[in-house]
N, C-alpha and C. Protein backbone atom coordinates (compact mmCIF):
# COMPACT_ATOMS: atom_id res chain seq x y z
N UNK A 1 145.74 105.72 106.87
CA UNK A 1 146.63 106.25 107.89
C UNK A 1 145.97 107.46 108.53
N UNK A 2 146.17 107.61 109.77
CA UNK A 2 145.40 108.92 110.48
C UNK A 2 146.06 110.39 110.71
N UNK A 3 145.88 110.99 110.16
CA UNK A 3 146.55 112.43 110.31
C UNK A 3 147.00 112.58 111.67
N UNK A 4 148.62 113.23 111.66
CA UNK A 4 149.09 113.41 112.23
C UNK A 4 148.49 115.06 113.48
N UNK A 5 148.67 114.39 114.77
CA UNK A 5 148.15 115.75 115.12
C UNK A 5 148.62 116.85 114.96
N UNK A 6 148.16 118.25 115.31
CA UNK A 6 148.97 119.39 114.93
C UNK A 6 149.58 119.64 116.04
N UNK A 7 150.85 120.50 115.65
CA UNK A 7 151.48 121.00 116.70
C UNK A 7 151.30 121.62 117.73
N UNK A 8 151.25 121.93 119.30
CA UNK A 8 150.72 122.69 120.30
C UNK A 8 150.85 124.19 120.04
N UNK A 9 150.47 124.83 120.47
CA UNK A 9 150.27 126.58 120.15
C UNK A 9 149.83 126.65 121.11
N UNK A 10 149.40 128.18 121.75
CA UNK A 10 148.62 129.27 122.58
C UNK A 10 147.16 129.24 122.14
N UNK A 11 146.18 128.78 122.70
CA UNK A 11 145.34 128.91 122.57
C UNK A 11 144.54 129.61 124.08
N UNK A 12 143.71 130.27 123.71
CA UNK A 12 142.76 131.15 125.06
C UNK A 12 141.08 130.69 124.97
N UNK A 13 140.62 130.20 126.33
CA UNK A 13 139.85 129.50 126.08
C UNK A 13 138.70 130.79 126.96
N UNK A 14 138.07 131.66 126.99
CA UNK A 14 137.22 132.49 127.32
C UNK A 14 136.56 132.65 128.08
N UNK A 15 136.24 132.39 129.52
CA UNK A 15 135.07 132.18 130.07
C UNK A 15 134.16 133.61 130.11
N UNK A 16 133.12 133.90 129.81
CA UNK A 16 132.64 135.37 129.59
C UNK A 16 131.61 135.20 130.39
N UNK A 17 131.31 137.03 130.56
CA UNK A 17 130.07 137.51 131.31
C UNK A 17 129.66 137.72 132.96
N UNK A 18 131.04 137.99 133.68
CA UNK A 18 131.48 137.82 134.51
C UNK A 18 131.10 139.17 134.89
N UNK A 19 130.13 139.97 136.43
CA UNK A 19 130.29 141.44 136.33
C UNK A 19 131.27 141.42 137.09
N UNK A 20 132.38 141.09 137.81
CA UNK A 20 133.59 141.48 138.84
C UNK A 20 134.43 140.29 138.52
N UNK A 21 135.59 141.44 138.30
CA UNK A 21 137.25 140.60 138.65
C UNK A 21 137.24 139.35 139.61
N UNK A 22 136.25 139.72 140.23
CA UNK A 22 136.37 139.00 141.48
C UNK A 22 135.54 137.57 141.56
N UNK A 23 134.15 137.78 141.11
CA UNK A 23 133.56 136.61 140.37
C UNK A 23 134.29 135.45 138.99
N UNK A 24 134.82 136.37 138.44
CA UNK A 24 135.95 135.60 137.16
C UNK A 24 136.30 134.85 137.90
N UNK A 25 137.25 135.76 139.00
CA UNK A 25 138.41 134.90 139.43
C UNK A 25 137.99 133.49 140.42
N UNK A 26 137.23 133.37 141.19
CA UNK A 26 136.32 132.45 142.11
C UNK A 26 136.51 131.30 140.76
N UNK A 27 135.94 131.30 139.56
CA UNK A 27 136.43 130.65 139.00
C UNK A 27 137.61 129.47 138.76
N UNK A 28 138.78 129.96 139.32
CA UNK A 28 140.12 129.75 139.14
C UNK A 28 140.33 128.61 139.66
N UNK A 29 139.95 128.21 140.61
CA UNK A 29 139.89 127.05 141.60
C UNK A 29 139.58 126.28 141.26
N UNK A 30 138.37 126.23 140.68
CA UNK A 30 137.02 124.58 140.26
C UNK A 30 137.52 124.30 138.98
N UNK A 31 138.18 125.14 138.07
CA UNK A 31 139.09 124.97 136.71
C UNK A 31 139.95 124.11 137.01
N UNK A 32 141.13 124.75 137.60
CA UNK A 32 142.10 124.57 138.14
C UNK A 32 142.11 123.01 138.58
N UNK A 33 141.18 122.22 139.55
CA UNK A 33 140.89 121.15 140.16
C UNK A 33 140.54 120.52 138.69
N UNK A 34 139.79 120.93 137.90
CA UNK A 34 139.42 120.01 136.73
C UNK A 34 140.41 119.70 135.85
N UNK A 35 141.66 120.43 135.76
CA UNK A 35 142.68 120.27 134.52
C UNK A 35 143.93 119.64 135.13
N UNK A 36 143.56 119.85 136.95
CA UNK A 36 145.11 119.24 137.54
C UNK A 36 144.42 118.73 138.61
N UNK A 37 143.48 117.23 138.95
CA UNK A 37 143.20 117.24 139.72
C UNK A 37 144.24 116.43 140.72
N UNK A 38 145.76 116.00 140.86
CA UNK A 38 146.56 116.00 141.33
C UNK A 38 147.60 116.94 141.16
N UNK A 39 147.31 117.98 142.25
CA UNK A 39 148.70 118.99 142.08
C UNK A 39 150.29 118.77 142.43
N UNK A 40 150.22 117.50 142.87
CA UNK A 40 151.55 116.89 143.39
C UNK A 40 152.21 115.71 141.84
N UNK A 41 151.20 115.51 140.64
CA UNK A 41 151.91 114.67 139.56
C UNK A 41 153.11 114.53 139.32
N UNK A 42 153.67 114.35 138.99
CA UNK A 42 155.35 114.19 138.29
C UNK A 42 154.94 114.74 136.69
N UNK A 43 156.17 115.56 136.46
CA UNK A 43 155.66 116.39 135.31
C UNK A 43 155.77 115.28 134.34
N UNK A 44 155.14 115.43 132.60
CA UNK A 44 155.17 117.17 132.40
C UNK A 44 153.60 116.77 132.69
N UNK A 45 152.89 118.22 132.77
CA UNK A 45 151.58 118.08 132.81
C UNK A 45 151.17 118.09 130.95
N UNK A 46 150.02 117.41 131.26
CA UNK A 46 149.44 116.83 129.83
C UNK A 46 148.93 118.31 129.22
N UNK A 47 148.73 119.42 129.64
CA UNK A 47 148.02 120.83 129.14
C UNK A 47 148.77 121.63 129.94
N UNK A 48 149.89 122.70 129.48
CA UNK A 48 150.39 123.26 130.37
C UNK A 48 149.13 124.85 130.35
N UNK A 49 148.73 125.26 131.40
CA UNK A 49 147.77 126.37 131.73
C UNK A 49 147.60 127.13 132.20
N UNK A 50 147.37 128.77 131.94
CA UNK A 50 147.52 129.82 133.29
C UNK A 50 145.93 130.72 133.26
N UNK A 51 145.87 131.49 133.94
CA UNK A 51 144.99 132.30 133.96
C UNK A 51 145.09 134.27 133.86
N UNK A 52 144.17 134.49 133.41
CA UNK A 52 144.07 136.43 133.62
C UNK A 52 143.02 136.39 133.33
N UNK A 53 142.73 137.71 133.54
CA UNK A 53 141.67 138.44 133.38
C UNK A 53 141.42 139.33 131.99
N UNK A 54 140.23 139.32 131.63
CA UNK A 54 140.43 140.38 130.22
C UNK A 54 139.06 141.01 130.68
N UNK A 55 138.56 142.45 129.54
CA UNK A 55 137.52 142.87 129.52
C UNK A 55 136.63 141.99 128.70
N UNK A 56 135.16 142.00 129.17
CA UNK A 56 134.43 141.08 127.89
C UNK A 56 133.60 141.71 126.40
N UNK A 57 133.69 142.65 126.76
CA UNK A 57 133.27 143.44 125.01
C UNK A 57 134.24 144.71 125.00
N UNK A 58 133.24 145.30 123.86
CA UNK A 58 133.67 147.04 123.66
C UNK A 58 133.20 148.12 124.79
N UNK A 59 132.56 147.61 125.58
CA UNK A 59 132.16 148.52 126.77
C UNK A 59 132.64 147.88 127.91
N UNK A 60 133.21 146.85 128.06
CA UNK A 60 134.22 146.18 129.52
C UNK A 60 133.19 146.19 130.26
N UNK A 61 132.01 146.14 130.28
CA UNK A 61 130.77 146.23 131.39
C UNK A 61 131.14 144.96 132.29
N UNK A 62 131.76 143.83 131.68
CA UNK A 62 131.67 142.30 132.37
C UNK A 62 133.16 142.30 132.19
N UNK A 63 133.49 140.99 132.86
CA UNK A 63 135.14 140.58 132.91
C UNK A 63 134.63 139.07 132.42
N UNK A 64 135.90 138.70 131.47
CA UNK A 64 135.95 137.27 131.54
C UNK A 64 137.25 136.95 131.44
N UNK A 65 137.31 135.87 132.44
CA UNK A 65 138.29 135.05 132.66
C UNK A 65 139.00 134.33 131.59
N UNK A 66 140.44 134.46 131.93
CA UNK A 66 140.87 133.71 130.11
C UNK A 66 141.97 132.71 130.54
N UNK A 67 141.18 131.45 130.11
CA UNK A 67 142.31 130.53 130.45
C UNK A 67 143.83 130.15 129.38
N UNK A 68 144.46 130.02 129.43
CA UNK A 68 145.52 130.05 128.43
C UNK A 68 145.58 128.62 128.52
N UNK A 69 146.24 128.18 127.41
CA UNK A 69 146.57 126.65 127.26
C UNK A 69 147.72 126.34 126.03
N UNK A 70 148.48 125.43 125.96
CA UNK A 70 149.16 125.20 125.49
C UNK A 70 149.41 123.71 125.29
N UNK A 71 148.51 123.57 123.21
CA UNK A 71 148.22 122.35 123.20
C UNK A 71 147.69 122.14 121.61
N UNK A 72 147.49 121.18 121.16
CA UNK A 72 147.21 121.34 120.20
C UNK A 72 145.45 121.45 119.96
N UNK A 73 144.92 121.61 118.80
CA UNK A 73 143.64 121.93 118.51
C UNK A 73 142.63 121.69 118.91
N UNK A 74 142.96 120.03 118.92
CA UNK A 74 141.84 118.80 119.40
C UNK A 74 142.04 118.87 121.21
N UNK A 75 143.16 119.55 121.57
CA UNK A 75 143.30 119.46 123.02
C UNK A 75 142.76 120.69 123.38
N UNK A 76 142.74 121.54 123.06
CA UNK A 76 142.05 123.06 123.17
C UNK A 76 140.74 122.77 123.01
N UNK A 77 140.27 122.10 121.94
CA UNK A 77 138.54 122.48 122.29
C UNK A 77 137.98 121.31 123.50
N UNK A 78 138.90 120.03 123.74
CA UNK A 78 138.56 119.30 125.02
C UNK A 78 138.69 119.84 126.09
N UNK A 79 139.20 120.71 126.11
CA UNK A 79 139.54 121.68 127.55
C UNK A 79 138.17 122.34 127.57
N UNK A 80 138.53 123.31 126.27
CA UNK A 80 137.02 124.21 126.52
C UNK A 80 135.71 123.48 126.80
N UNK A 81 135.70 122.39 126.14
CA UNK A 81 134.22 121.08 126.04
C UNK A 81 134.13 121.20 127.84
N UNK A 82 134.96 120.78 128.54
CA UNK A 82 135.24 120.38 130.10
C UNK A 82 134.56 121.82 130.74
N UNK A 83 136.03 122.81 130.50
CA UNK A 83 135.27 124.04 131.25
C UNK A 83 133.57 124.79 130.83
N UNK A 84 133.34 124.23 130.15
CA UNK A 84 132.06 124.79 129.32
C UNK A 84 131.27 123.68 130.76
N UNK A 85 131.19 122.16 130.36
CA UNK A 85 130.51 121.38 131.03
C UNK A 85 130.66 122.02 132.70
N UNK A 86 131.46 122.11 132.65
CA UNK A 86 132.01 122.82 134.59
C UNK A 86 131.07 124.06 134.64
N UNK A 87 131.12 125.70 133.76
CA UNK A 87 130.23 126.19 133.75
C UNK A 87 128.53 126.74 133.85
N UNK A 88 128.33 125.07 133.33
CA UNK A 88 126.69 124.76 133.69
C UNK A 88 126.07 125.36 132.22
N UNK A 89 126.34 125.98 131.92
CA UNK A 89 126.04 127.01 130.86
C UNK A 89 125.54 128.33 131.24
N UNK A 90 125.91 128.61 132.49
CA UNK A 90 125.79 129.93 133.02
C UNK A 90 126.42 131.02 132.37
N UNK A 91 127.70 130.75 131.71
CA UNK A 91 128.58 131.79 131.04
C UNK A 91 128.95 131.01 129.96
N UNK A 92 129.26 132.35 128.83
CA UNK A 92 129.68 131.49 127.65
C UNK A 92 131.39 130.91 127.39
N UNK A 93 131.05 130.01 126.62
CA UNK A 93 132.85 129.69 126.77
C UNK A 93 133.09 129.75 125.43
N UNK A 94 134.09 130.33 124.59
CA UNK A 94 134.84 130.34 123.38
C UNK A 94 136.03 129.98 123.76
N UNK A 95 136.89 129.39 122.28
CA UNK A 95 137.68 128.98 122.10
C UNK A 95 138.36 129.70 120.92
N UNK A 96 140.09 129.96 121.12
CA UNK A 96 140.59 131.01 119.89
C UNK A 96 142.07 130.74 119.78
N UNK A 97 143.29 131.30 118.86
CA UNK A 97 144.43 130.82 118.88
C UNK A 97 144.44 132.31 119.52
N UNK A 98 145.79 131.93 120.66
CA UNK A 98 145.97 133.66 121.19
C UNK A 98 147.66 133.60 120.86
N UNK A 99 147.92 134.70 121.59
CA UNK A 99 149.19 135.23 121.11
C UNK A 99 150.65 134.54 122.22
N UNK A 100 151.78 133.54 121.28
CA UNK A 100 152.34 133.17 122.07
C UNK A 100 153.36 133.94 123.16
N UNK A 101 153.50 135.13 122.27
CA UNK A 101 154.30 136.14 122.96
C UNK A 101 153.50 136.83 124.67
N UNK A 102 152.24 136.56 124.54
CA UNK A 102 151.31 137.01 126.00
C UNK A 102 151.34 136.01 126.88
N UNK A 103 151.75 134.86 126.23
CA UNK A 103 151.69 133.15 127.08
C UNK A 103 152.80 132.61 127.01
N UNK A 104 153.87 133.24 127.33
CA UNK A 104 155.22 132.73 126.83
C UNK A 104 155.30 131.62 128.44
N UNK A 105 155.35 132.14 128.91
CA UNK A 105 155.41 131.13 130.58
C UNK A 105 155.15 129.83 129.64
N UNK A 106 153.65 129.45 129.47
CA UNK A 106 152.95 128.03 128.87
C UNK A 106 154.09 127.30 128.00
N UNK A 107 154.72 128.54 126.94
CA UNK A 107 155.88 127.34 126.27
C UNK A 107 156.70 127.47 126.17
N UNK A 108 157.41 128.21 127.72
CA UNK A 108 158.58 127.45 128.15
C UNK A 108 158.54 126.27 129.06
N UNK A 109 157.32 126.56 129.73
CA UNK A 109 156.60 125.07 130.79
C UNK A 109 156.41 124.00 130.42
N UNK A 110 156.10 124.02 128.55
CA UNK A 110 156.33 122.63 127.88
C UNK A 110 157.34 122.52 127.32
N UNK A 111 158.17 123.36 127.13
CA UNK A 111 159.54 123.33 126.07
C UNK A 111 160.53 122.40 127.60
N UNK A 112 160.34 123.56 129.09
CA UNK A 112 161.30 122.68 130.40
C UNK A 112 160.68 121.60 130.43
N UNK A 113 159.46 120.96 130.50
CA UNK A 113 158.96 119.80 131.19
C UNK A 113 159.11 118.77 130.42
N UNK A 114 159.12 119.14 128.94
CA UNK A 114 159.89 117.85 128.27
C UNK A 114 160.89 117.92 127.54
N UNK A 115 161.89 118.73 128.15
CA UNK A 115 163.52 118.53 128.40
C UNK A 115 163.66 119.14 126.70
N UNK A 116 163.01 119.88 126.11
CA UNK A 116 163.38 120.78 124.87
C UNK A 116 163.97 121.76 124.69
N UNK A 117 164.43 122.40 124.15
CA UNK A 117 165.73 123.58 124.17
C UNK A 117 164.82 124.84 123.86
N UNK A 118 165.29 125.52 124.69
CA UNK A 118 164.13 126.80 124.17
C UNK A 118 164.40 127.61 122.55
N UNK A 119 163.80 127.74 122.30
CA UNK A 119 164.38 128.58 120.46
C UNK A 119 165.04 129.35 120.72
N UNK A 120 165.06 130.41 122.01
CA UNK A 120 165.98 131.22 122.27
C UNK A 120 166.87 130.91 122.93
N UNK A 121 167.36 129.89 122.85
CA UNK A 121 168.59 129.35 123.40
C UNK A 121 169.73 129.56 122.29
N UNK A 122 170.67 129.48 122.55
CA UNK A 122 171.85 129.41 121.66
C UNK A 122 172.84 128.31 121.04
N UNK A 123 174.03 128.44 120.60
CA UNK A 123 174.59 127.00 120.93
C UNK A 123 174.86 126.69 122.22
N UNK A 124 175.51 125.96 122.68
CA UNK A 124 176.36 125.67 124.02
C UNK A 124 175.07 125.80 125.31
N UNK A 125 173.76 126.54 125.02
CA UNK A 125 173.23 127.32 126.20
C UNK A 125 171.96 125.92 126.08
C-alpha cells in the first residue's frame, strides 16, 4: 500500500541573491505564468501561492524573493524543482516549512476554494 500523502502546510520556497527589490520582483511574472499558466481557471487552484520580499543573509546586501505555497511536501519541492529550472541556475533556490501565521491568506485560499470551514470559525459561522 502507498503512503498516504502529508498534509498541506506553509512552505517558502527562496529565490536568493537578488541585489534590488526590484530585480526580485521582475521575477514575479515568469513564476507567476509557470504555476498559473491560465489565470482565468475555475478554482481551486492546485498550489495556492503568494509572494514578498525578504533580506538574503545577515548583512541584507541582496534581496530574495520568497514564494509562499501551500501544499504538501512532495508539492513544495515540485514547485521549487520548476522555479529552480525557470531560474537557469542563476540564483539559488531553497526550499523550507515557513510560518502559517505570515501566510495565512494561502490557507484560507485553500480552506475557501475547497468549501472547508476555517478553524476559526465557530458553530453556526
Amino acid at each position: 500500500m502507498l503512503p498516504a500523502e502529508d498534509p498541506p502546510r506553509v512552505y517558502e520556497i527562496r529565490i536568493a541573491g537578488h541585489p534590488s527589490t526590484e530585480e526580485a520582483l521582475a521575477l514575479q511574472d515568469p513564476i507567476q505564468r509557470l504555476l498559473c499558466p491560465d489565470p482565468d481557471h475555475a478554482p481551486p487552484c492546485e498550489v495556492p501561492w503568494s509572494f514578498t520580499v525578504a533580506g538574503d543573509g545577515p548583512d541584507d546586501d541582496s534581496t530574495a524573493l520568497v514564494l509562499g505555497v501551500y501544499a504538501s511536501a512532495g508539492q513544495a519541492a515540485q514547485v521549487a524543482a520548476r522555479v529552480r529550472a525557470l531560474a537557469g541556475g542563476t540564483r539559488s533556490v531553497a526550499v523550507s516549512e515557513g510560518d502559517a501565521g505570515e501566510w495565512g491568506e494561502l490557507v484560507e485560499q485553500y480552506r475557501f476554494e475547497r468549501g472547508l470551514r476555517s478553524e476559526r470559525s465557530g458553530p453556526g459561522q
